[in-house]
Protein backbone atom coordinates (compact mmCIF):
# COMPACT_ATOMS: atom_id res chain seq x y z
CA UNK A 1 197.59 185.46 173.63
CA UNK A 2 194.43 184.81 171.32
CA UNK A 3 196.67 182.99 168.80
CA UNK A 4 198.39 180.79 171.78
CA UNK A 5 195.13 179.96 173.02
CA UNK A 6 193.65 178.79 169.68
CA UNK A 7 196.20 176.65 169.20
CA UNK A 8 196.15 175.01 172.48
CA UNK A 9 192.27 174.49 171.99
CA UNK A 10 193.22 173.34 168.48
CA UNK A 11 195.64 170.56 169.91
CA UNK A 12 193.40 169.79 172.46
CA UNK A 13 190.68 169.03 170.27
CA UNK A 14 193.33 166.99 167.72
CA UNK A 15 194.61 165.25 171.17
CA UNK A 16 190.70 164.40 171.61
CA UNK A 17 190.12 162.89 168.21
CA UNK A 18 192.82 160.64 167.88
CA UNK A 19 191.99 159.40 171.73
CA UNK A 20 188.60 158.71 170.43
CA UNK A 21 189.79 157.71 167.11
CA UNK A 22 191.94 155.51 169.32
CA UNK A 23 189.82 154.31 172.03
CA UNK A 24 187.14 153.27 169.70
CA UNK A 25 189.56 151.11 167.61
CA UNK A 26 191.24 149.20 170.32
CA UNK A 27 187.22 148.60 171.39
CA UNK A 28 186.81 147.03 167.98
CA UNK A 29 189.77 144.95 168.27
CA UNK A 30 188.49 143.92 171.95
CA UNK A 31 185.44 142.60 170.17
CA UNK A 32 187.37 140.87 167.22
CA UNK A 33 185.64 143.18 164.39
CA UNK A 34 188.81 144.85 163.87
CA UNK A 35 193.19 143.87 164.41
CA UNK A 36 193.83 147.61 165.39
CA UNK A 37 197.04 146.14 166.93
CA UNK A 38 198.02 144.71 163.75
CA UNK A 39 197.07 148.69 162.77
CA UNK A 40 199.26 150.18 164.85
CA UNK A 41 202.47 147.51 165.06
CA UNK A 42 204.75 149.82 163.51
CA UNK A 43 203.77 152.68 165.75
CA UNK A 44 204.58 149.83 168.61
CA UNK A 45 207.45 149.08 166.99
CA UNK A 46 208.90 152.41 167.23
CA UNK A 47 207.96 152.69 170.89
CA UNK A 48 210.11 149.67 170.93
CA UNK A 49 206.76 147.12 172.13
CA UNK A 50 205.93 143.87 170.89
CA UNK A 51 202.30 143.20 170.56
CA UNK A 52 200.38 140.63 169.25
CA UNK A 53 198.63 140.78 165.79
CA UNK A 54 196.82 138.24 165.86
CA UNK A 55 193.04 138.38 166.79
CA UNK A 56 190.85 135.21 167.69
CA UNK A 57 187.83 134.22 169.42
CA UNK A 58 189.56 133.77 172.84
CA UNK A 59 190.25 137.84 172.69
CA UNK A 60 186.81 138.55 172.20
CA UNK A 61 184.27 138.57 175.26
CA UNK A 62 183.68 134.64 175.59
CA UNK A 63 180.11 135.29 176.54
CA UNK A 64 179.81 137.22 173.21
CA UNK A 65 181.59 134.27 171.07
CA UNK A 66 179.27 131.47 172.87
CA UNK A 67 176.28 134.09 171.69
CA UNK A 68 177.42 134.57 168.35
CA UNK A 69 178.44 130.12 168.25
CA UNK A 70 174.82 129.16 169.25
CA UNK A 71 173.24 131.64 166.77
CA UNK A 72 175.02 130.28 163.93
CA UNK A 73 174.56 126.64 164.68
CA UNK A 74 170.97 127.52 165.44
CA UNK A 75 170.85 128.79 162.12
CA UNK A 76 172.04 126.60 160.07
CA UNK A 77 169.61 123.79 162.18
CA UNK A 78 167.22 125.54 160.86
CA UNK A 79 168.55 125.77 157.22
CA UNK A 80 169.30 121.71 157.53
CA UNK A 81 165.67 121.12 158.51
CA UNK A 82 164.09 123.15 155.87
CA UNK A 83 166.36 121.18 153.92
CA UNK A 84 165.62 117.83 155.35
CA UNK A 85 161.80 118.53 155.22
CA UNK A 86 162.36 119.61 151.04
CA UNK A 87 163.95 116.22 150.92
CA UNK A 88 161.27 114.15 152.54
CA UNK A 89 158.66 115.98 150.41
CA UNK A 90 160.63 115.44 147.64
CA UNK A 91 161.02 111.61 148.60
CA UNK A 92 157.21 111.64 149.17
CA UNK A 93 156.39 112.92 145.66
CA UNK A 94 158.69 110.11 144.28
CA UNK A 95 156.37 107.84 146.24
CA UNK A 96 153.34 109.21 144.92
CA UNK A 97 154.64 109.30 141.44
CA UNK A 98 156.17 105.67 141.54
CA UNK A 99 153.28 104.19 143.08
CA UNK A 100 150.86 105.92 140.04
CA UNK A 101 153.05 104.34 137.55
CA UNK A 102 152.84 100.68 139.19
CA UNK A 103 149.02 101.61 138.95
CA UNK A 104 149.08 102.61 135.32
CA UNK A 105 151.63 99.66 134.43
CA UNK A 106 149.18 97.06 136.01
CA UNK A 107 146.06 98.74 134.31
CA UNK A 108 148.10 98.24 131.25
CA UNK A 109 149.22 94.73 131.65
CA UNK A 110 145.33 94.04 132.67
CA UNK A 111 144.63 95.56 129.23
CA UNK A 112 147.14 93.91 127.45
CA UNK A 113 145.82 90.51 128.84
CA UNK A 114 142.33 90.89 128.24
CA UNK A 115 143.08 91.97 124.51
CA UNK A 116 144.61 89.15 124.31
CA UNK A 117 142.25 86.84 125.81
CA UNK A 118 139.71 88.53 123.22
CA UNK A 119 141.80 88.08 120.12
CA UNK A 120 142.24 84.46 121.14
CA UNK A 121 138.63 83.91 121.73
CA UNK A 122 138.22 85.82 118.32
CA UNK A 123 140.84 83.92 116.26
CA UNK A 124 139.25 80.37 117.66
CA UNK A 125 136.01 81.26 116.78
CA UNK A 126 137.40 82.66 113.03
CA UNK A 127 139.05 79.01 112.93
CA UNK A 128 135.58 77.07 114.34
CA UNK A 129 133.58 78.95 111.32
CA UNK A 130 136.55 78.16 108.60
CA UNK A 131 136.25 74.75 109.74
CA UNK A 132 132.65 74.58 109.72
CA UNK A 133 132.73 76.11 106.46
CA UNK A 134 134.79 73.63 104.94
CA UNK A 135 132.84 70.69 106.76
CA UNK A 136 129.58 72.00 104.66
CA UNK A 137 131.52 72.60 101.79
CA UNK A 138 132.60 68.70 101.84
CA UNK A 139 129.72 67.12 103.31
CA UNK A 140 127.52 69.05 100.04
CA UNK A 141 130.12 67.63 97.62
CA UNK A 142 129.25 63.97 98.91
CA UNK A 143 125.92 64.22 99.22
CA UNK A 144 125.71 64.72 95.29
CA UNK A 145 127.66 61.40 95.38
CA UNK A 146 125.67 59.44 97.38
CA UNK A 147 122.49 57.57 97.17
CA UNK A 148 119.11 59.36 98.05
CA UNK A 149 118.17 57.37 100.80
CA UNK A 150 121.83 57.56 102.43
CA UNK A 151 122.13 61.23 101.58
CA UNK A 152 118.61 62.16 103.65
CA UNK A 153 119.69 59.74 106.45
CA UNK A 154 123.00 62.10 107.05
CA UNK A 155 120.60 65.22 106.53
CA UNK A 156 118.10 63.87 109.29
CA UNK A 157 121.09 62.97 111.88
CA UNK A 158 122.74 67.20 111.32
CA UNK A 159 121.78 69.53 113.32
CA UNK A 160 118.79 72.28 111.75
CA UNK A 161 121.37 75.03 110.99
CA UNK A 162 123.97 72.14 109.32
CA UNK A 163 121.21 70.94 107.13
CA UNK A 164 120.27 74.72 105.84
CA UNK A 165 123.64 75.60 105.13
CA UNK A 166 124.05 72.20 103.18
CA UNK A 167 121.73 72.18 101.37
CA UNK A 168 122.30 75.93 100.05
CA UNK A 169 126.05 74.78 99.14
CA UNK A 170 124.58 71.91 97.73
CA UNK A 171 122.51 74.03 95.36
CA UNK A 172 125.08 76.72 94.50
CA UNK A 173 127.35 73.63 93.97
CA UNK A 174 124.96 72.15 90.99
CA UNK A 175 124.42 76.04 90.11
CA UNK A 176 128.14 76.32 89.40
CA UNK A 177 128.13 73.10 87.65
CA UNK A 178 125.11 73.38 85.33
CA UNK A 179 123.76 70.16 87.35
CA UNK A 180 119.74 69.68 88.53
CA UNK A 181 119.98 69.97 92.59
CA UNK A 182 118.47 67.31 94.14
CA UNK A 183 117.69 69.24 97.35
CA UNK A 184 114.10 69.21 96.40
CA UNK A 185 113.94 65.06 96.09
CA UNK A 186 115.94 64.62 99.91
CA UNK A 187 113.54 67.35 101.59
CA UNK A 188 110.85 65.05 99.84
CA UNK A 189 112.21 61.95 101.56
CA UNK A 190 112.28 63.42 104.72
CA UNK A 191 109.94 63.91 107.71
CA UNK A 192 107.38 66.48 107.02
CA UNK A 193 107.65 68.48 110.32
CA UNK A 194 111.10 68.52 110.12
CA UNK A 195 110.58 69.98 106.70
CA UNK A 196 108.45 72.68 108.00
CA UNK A 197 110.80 73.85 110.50
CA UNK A 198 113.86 74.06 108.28
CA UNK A 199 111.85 75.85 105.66
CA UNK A 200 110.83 78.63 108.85
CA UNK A 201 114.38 78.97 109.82
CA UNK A 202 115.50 79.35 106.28
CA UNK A 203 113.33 82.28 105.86
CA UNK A 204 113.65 84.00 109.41
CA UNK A 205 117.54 83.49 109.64
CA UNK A 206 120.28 84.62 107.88
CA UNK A 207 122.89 82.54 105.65
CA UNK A 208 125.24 81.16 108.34
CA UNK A 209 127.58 79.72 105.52
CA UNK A 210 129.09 81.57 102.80
């Protein structure tokens, strides 16, 4: 009788297990986690019933589904506007960055411009002074030329500087040439102030002329 009885509890308790066993699977395939029909079809099929394998949403709770919709859509919202705001940022740093480079290209340009505007400025005044240069050069050649009366009549209508300057390349002129200058008969000839102010810019300025 003892060895009856533990086998009847021992069935019993088998019988119990595969009801849970059971009962919890066909729960699972209620919910759509799990096809336990799709499990069990050949167990069905001996039994002669025809049962459907397939498991979709409309088998599941609808409630549940809806639920489990809305929390994925609401989740990737969220994930598209991280996303979108990454993008605008992104867009706004372009901005930034573009509109910096328009700045530096139009402090360039301004740069560019005003170098220019200098080495014009510079190369006319290089071309004035060449010019001016070669003006004294030729005006000292014909003074040596000339008459001393006409040659101190041009000296008295140049400017103060002009007349320094000529007078100097007159000199290094006759230097050069082993000739007597004759800058000390025209300063002779001409007015005595005038004289006297050419001699104090001759010592208190520079050689303008070279």
């Amino acid at each position: 009788m003892a060895r009856g009885s533990g086998i009847g509890k021992t069935l019993a308790l088998l019988v119990l297990v595969i009801i849970l066993i059971l009962g919890g699977m066909l729960w699972f395939d209620y919910l759509g986690v799990i096809n336990a029909k799709k499990l069990f079809a050949p167990v069905y099929g001996l039994l002669g019933m025809q049962v459907q394998t397939s498991v979709s949403n409309a088998d599941a709770d609808p409630a549940l589904a809806a639920n489990l919709d809305e929390d994925r859509l609401a989740k990737r919202l969220e994930a598209l506007n991280i996303y979108a705001e990454e993008l605008t940022k992104r867009e706004q740093d372009i901005a930034a960055k573009e509109a910096e480079n328009t700045q530096i290209a139009q402090k360039l340009e301004e740069t560019r411009l005003a170098l220019e505007e200098r080495e014009k400025t510079f190369n006319n005044e290089v071309k004035k002074y060449d010019d001016r240069n070669v003006n004294i050069v030729q005006n000292a050649k014909n003074l040596n030329s000339m008459r001393p009366t006409d040659a101190v009549e041009i000296l008295n209508a140049m400017e103060d500087q002009d007349v320094i300057d000529t007078l100097r390349k007159v000199e290094e002129l006759a230097a050069a040439e082993g000739k007597a200058s004759q800058v000390s008969n025209w300063l002779s000839m001409m007015p005595p102030d005038r004289v006297a102010a050419l001699q104090r810019k001759m010592t208190s300025k520079p050689v303008s002329i070279q």
